[in-house]
C-alpha atoms as a PDB file:
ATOM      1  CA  UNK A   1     -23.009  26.712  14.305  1.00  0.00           C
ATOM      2  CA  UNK A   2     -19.102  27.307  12.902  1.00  0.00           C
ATOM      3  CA  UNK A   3     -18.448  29.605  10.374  1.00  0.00           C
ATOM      4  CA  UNK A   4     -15.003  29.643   8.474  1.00  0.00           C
ATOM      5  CA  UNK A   5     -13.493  31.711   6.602  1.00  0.00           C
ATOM      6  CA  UNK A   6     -13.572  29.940   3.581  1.00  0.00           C
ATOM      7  CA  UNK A   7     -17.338  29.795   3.867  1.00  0.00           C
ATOM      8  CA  UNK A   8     -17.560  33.611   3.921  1.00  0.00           C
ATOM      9  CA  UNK A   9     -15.605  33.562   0.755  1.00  0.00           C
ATOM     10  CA  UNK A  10     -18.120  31.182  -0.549  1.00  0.00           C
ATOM     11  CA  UNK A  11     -20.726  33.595   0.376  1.00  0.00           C
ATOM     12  CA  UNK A  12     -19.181  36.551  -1.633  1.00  0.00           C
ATOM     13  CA  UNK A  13     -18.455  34.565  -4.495  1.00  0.00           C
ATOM     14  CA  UNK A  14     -21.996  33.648  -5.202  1.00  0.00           C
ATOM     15  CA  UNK A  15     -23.230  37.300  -4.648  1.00  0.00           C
ATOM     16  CA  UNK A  16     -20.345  38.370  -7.403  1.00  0.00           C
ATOM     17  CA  UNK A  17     -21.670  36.349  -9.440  1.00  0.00           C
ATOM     18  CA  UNK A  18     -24.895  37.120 -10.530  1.00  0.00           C
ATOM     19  CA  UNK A  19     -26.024  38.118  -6.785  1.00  0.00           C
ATOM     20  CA  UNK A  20     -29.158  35.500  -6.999  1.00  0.00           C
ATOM     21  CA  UNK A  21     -28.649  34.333  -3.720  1.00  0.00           C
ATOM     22  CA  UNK A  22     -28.911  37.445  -1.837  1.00  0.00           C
ATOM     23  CA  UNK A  23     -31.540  36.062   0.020  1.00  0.00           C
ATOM     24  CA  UNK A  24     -30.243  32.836   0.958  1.00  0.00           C
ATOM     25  CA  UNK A  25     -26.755  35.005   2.457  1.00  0.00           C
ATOM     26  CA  UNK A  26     -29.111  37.762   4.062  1.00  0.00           C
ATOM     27  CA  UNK A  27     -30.971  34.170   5.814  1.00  0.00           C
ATOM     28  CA  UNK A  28     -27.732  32.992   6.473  1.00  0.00           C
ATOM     29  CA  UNK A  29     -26.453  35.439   8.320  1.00  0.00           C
ATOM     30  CA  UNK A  30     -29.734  36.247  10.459  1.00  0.00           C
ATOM     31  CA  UNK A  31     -29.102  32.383  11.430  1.00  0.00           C
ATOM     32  CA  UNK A  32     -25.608  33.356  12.422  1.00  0.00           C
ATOM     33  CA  UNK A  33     -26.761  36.217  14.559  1.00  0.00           C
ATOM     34  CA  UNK A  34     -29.211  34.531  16.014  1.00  0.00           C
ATOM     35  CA  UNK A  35     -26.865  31.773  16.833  1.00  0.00           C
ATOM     36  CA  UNK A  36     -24.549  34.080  17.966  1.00  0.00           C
ATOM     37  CA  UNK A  37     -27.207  36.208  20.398  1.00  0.00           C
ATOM     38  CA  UNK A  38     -27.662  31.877  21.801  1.00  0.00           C
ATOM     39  CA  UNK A  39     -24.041  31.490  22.074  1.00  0.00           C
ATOM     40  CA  UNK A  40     -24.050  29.227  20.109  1.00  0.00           C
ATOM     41  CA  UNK A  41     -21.379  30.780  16.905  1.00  0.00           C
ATOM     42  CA  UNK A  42     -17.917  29.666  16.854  1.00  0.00           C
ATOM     43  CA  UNK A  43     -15.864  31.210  14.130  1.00  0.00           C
ATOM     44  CA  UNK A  44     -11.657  30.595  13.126  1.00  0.00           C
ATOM     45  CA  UNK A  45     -10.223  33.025  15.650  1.00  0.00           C
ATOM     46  CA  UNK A  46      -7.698  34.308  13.594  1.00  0.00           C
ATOM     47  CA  UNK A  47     -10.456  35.526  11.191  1.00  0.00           C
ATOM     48  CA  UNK A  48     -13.386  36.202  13.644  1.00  0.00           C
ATOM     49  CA  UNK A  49     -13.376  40.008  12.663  1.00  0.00           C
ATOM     50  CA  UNK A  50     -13.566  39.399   9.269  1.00  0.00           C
ATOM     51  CA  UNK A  51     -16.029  37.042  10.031  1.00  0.00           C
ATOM     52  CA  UNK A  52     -18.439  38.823  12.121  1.00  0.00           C
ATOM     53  CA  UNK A  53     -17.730  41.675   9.598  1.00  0.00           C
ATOM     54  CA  UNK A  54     -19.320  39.875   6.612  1.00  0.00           C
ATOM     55  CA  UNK A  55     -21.913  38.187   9.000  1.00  0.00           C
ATOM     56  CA  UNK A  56     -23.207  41.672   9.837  1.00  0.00           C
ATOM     57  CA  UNK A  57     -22.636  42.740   5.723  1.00  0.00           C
ATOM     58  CA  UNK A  58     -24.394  39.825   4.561  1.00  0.00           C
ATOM     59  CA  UNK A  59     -27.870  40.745   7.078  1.00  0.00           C
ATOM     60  CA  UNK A  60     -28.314  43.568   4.607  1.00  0.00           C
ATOM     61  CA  UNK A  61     -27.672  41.939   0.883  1.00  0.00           C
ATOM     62  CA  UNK A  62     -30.939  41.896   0.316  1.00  0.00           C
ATOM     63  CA  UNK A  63     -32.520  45.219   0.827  1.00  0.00           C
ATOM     64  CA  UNK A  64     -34.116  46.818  -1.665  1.00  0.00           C
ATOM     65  CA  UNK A  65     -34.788  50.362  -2.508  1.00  0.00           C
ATOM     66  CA  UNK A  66     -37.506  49.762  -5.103  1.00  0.00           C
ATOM     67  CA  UNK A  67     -40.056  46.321  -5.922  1.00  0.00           C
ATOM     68  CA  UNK A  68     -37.648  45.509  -8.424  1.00  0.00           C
ATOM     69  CA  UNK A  69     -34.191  47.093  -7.343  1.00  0.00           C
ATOM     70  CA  UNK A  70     -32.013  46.214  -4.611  1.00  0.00           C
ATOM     71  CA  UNK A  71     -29.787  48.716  -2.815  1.00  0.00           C
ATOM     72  CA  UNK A  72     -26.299  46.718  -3.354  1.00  0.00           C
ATOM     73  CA  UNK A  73     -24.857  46.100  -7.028  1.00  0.00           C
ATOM     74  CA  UNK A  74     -22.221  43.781  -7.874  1.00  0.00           C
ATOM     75  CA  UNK A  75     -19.552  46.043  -7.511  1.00  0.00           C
ATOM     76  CA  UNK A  76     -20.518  46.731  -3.767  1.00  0.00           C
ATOM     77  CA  UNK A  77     -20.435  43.070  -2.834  1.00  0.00           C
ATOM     78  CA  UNK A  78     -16.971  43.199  -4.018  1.00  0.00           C
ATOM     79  CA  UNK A  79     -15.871  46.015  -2.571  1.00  0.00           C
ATOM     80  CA  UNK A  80     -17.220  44.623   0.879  1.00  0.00           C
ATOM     81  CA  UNK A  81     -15.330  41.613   0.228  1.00  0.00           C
ATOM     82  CA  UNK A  82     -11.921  43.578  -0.162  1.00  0.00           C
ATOM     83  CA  UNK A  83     -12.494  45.557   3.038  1.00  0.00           C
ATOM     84  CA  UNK A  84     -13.207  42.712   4.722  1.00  0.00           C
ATOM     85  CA  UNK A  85     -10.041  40.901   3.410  1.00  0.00           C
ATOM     86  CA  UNK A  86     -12.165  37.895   2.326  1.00  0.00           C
END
């Protein structure tokens, strides 16, 4: 499995947009991990960090605090994505 950069800034854009696929990027990213636990994850080495980083951001997207209410909002998805430098 490689993972770009450019893919990770796929990720965040659907999650700013109306965060729908917050379960497809949490799956994503538990595919990464596991790929990565295999050896198996190659990432752009001048962006692994901000890679793994969003990787390890994205596991979470999904959580919810409440049946019907996740624990992220839109604005947290895009302030991961400006930590991250994505």
């Amino acid at each position: 499995m490689e993972i770009t950069l450019s893919e990770i800034s796929e990720k965040f854009e659907l999650l700013c947009g109306d965060g729908a696929a917050r379960e497809d990027v949490a799956t994503f990213a538990v595919r990464a991990m596991e790929a990565s636990d295999l050896g198996l994850l190659r990432m752009e080495e001048a962006h692994k960090a901000a890679i793994w980083g969003a990787i390890l951001y994205f596991s979470g997207v999904d959580l919810r605090v409440q049946p019907d209410e996740y624990l992220h909002v839109t604005a947290d998805f895009e302030d991961a994505r400006q930590r991250l430098g994505v």
